[in-house]
PDB file of N, CA and C in Angstrom:
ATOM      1  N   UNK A   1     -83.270  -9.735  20.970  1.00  0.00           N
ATOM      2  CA  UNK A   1     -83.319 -10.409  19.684  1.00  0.00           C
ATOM      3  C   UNK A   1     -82.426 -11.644  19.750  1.00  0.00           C
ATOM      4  N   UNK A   2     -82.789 -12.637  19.546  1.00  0.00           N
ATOM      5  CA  UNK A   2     -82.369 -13.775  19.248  1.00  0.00           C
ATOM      6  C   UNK A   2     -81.431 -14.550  17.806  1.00  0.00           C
ATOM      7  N   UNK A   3     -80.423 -15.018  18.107  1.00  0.00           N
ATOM      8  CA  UNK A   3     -79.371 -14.695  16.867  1.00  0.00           C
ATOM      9  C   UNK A   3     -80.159 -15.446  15.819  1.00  0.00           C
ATOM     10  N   UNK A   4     -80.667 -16.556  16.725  1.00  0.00           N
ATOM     11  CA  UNK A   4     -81.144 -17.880  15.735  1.00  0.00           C
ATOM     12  C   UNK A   4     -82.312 -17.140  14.673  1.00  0.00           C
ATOM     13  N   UNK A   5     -83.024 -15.751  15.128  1.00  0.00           N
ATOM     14  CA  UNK A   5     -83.842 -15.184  14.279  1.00  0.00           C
ATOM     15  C   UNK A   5     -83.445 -14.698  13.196  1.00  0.00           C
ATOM     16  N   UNK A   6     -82.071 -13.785  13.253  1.00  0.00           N
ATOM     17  CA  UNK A   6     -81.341 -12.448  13.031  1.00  0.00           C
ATOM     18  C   UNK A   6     -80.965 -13.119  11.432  1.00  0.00           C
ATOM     19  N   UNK A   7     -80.402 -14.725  11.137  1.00  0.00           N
ATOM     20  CA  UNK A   7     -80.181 -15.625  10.244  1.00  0.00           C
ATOM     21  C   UNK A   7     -81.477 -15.698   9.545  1.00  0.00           C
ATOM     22  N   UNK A   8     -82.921 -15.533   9.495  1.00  0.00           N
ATOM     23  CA  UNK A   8     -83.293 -15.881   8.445  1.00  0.00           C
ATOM     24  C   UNK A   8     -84.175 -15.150   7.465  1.00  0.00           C
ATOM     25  N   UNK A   9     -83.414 -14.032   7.693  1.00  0.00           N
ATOM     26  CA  UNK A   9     -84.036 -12.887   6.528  1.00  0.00           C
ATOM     27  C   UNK A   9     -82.248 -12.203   6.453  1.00  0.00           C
ATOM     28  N   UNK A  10     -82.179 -12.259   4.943  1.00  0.00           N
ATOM     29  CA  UNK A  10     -80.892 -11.535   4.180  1.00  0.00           C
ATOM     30  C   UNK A  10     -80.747  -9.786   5.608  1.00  0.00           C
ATOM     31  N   UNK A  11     -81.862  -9.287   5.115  1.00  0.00           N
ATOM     32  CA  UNK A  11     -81.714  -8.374   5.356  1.00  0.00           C
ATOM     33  C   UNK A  11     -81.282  -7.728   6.934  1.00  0.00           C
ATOM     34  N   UNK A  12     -82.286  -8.817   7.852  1.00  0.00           N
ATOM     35  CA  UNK A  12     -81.833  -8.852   9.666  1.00  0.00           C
ATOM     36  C   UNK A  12     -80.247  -9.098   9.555  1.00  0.00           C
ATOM     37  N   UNK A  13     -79.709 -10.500   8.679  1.00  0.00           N
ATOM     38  CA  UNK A  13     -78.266 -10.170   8.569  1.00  0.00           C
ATOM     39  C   UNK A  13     -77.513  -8.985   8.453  1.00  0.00           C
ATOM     40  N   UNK A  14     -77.518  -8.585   7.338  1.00  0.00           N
ATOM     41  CA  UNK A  14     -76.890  -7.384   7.702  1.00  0.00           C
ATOM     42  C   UNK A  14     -76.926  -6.425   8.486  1.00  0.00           C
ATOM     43  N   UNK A  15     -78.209  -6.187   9.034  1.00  0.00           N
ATOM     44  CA  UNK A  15     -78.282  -4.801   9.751  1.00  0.00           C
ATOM     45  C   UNK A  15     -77.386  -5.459  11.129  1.00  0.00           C
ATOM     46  N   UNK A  16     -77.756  -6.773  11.490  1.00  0.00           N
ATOM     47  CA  UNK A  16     -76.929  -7.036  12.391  1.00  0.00           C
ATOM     48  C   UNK A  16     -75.560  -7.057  12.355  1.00  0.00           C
ATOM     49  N   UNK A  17     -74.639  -7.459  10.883  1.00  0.00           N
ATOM     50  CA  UNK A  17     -73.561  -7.558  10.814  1.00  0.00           C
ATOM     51  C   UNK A  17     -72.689  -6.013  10.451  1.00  0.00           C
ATOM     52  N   UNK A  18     -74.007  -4.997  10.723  1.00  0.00           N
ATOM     53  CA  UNK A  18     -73.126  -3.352  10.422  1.00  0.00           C
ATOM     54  C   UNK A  18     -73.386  -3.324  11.535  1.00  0.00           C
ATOM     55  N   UNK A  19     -74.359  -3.153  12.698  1.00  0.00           N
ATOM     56  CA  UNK A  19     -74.204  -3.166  14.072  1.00  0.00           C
ATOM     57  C   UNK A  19     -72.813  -3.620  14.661  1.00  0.00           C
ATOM     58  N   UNK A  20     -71.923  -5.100  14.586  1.00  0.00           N
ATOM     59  CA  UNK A  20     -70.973  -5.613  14.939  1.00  0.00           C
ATOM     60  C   UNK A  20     -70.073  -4.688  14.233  1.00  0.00           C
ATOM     61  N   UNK A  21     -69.869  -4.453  13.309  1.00  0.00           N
ATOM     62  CA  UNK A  21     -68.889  -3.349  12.850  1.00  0.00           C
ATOM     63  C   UNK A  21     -69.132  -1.928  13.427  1.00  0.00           C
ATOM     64  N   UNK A  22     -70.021  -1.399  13.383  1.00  0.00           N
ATOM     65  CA  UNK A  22     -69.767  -0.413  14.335  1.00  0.00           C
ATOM     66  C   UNK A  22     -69.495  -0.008  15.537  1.00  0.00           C
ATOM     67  N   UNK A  23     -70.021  -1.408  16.120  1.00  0.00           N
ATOM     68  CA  UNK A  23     -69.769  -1.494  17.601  1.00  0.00           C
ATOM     69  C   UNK A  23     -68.380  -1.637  17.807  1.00  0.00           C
ATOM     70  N   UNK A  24     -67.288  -2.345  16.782  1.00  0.00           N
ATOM     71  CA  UNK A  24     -65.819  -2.741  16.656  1.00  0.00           C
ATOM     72  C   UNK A  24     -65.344  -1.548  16.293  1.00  0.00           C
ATOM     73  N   UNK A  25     -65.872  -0.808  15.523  1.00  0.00           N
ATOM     74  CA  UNK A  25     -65.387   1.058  14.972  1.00  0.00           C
ATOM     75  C   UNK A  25     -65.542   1.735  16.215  1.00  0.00           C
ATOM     76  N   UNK A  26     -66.287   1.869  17.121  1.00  0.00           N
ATOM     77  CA  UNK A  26     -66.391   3.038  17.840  1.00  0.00           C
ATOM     78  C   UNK A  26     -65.279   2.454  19.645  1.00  0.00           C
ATOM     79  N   UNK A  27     -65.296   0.737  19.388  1.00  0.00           N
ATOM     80  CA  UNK A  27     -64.344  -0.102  20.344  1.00  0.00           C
ATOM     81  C   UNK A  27     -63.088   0.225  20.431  1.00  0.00           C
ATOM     82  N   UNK A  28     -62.659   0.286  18.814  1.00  0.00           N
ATOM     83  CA  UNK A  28     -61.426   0.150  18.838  1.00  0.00           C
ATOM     84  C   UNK A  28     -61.198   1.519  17.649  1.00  0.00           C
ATOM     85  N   UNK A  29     -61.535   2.114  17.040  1.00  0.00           N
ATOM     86  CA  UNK A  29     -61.761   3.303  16.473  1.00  0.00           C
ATOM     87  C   UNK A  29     -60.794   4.563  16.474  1.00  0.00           C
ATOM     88  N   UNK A  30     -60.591   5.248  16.388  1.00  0.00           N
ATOM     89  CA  UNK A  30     -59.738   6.982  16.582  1.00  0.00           C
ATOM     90  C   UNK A  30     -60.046   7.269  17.756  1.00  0.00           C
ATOM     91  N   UNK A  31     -59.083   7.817  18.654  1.00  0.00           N
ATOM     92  CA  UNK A  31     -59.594   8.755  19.800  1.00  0.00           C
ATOM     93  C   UNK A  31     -59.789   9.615  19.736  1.00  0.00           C
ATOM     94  N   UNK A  32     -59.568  10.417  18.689  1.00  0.00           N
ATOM     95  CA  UNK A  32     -59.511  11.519  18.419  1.00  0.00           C
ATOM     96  C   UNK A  32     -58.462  12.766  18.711  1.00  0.00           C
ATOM     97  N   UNK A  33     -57.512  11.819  20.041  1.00  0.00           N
ATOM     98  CA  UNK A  33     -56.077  12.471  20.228  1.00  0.00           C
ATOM     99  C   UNK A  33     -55.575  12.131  19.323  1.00  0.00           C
ATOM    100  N   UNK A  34     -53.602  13.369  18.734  1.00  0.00           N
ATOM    101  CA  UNK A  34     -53.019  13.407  18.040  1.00  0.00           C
ATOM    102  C   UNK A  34     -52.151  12.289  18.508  1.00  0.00           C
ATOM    103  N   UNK A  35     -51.578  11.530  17.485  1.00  0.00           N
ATOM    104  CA  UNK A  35     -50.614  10.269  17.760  1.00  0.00           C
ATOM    105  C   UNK A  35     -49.225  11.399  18.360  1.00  0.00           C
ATOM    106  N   UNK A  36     -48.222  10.907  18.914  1.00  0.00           N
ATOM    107  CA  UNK A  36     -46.959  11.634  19.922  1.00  0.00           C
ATOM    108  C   UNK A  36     -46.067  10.842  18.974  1.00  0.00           C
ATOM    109  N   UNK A  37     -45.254  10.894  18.085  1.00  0.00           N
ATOM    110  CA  UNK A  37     -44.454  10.303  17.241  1.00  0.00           C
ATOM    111  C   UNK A  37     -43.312  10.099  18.206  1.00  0.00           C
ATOM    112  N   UNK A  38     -42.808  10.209  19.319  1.00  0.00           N
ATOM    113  CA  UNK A  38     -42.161   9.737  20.281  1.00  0.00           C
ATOM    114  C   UNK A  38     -42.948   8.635  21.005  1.00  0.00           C
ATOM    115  N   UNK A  39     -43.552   8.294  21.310  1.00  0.00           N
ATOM    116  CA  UNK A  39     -44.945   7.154  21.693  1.00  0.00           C
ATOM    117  C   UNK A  39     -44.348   5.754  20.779  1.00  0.00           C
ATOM    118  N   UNK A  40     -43.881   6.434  19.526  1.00  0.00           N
ATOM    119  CA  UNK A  40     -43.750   4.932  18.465  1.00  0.00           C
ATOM    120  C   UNK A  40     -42.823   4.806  17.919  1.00  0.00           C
ATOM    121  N   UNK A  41     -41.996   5.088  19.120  1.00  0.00           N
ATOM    122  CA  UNK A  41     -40.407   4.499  18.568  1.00  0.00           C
ATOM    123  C   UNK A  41     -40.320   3.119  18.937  1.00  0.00           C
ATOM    124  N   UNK A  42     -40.080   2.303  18.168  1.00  0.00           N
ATOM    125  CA  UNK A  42     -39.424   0.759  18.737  1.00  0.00           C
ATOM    126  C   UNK A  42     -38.134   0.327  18.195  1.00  0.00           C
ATOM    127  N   UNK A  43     -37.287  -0.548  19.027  1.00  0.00           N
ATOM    128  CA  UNK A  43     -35.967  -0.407  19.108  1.00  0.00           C
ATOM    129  C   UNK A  43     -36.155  -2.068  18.961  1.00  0.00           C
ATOM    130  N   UNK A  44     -35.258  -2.024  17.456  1.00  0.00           N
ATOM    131  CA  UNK A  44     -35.432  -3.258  16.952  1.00  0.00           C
ATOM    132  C   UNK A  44     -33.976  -3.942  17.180  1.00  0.00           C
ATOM    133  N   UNK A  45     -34.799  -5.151  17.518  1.00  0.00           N
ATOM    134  CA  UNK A  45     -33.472  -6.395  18.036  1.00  0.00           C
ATOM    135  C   UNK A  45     -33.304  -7.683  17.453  1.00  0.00           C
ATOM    136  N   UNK A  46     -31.918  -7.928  17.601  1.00  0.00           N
ATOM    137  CA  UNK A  46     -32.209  -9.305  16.654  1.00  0.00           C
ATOM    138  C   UNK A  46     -32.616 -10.433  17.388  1.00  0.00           C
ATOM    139  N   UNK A  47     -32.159 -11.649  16.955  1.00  0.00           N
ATOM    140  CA  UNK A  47     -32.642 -13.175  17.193  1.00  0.00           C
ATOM    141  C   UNK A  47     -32.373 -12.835  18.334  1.00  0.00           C
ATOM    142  N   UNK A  48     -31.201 -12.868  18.973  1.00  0.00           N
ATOM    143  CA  UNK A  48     -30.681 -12.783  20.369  1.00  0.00           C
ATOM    144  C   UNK A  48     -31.162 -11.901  21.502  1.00  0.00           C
ATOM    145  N   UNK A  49     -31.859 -10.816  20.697  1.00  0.00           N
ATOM    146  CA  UNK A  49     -32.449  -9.833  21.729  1.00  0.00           C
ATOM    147  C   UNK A  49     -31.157  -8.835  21.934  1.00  0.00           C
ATOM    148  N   UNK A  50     -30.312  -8.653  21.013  1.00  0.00           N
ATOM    149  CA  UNK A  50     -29.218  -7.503  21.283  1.00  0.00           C
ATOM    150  C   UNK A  50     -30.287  -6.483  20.117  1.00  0.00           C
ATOM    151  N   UNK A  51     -30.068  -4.910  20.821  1.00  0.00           N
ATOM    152  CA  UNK A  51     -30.442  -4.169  20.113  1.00  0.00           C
ATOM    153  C   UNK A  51     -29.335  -3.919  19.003  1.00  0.00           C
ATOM    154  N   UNK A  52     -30.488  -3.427  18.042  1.00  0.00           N
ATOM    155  CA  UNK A  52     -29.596  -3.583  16.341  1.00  0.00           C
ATOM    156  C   UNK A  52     -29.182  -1.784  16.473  1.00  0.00           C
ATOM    157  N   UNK A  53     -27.983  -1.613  15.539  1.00  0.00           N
ATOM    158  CA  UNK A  53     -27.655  -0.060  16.020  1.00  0.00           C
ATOM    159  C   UNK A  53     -28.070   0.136  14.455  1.00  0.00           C
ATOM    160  N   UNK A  54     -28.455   1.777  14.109  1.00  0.00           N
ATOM    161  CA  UNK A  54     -29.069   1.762  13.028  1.00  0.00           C
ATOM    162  C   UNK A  54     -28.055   1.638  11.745  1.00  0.00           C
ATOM    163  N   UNK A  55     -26.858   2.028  12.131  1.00  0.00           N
ATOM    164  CA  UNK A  55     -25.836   1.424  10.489  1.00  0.00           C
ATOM    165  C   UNK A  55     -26.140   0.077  10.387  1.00  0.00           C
ATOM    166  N   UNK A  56     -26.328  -1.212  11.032  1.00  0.00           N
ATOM    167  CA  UNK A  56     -26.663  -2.258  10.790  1.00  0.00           C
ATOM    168  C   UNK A  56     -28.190  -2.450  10.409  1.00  0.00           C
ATOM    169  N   UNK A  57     -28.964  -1.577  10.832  1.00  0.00           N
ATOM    170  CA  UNK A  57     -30.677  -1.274   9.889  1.00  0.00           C
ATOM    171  C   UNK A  57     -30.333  -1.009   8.577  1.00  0.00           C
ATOM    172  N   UNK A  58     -29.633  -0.126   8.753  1.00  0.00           N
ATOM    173  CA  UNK A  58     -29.689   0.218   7.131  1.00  0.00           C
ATOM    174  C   UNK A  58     -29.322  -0.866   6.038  1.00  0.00           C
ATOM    175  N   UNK A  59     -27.862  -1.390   6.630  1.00  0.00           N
ATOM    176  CA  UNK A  59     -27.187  -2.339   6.233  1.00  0.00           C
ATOM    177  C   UNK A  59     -28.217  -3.451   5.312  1.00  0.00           C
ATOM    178  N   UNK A  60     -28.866  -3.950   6.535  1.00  0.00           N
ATOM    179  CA  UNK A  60     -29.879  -4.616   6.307  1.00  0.00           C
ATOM    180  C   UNK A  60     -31.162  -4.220   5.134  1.00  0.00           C
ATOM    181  N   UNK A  61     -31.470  -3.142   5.114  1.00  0.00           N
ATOM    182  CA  UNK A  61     -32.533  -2.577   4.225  1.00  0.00           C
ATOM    183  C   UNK A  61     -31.803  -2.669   2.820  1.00  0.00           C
ATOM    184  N   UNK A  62     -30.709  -2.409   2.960  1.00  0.00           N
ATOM    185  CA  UNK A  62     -29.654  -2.539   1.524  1.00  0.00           C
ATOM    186  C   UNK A  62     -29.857  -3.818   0.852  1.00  0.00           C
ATOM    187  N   UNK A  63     -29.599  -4.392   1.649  1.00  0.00           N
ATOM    188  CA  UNK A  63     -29.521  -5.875   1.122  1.00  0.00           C
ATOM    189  C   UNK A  63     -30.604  -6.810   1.024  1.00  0.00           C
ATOM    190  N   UNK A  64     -31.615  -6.129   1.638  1.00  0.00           N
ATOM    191  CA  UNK A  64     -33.410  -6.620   1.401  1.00  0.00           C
ATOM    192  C   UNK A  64     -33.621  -5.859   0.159  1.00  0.00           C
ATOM    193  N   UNK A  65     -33.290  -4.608   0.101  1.00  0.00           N
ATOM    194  CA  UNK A  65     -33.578  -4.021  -1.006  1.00  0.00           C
ATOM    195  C   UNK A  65     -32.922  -4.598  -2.573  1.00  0.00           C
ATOM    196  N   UNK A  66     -32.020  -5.245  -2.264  1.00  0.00           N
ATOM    197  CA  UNK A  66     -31.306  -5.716  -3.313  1.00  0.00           C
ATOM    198  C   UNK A  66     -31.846  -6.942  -4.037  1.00  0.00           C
ATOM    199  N   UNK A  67     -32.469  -7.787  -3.228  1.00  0.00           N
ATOM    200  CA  UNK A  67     -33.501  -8.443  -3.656  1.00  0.00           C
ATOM    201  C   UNK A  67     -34.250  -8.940  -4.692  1.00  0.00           C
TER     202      UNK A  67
END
């Protein structure tokens, strides 16, 4: 099928543009494995690239929060 076709009926649009979404759902989608909540730790650093220790996270959340 030819895209230049797929454009000139409403309806070929869409079926084509749920095709691209599903094809992006099943691409990038669930694996169906359980996430490892150790897997998604990230260790946040500042400007400098020194890691931040978490009394200074918090610190920080305080004072965003204050806002």
């Amino acid at each position: 099928m030819r895209t230049s076709s797929v454009f000139k009926s409403r309806w070929m649009a869409l079926l084509w543009a749920a095709g691209i979404i599903w094809f992006a759902y099943d691409f990038v989608g669930p694996s169906g494995e359980p996430a490892n909540a150790d897997d998604n730790q990230v260790q946040i650093t500042d400007a400098s690239g020194t890691p931040v220790s978490p009394d200074e996270a918090k610190k920080l959340a305080e004072a965003v929060k204050g806002l």
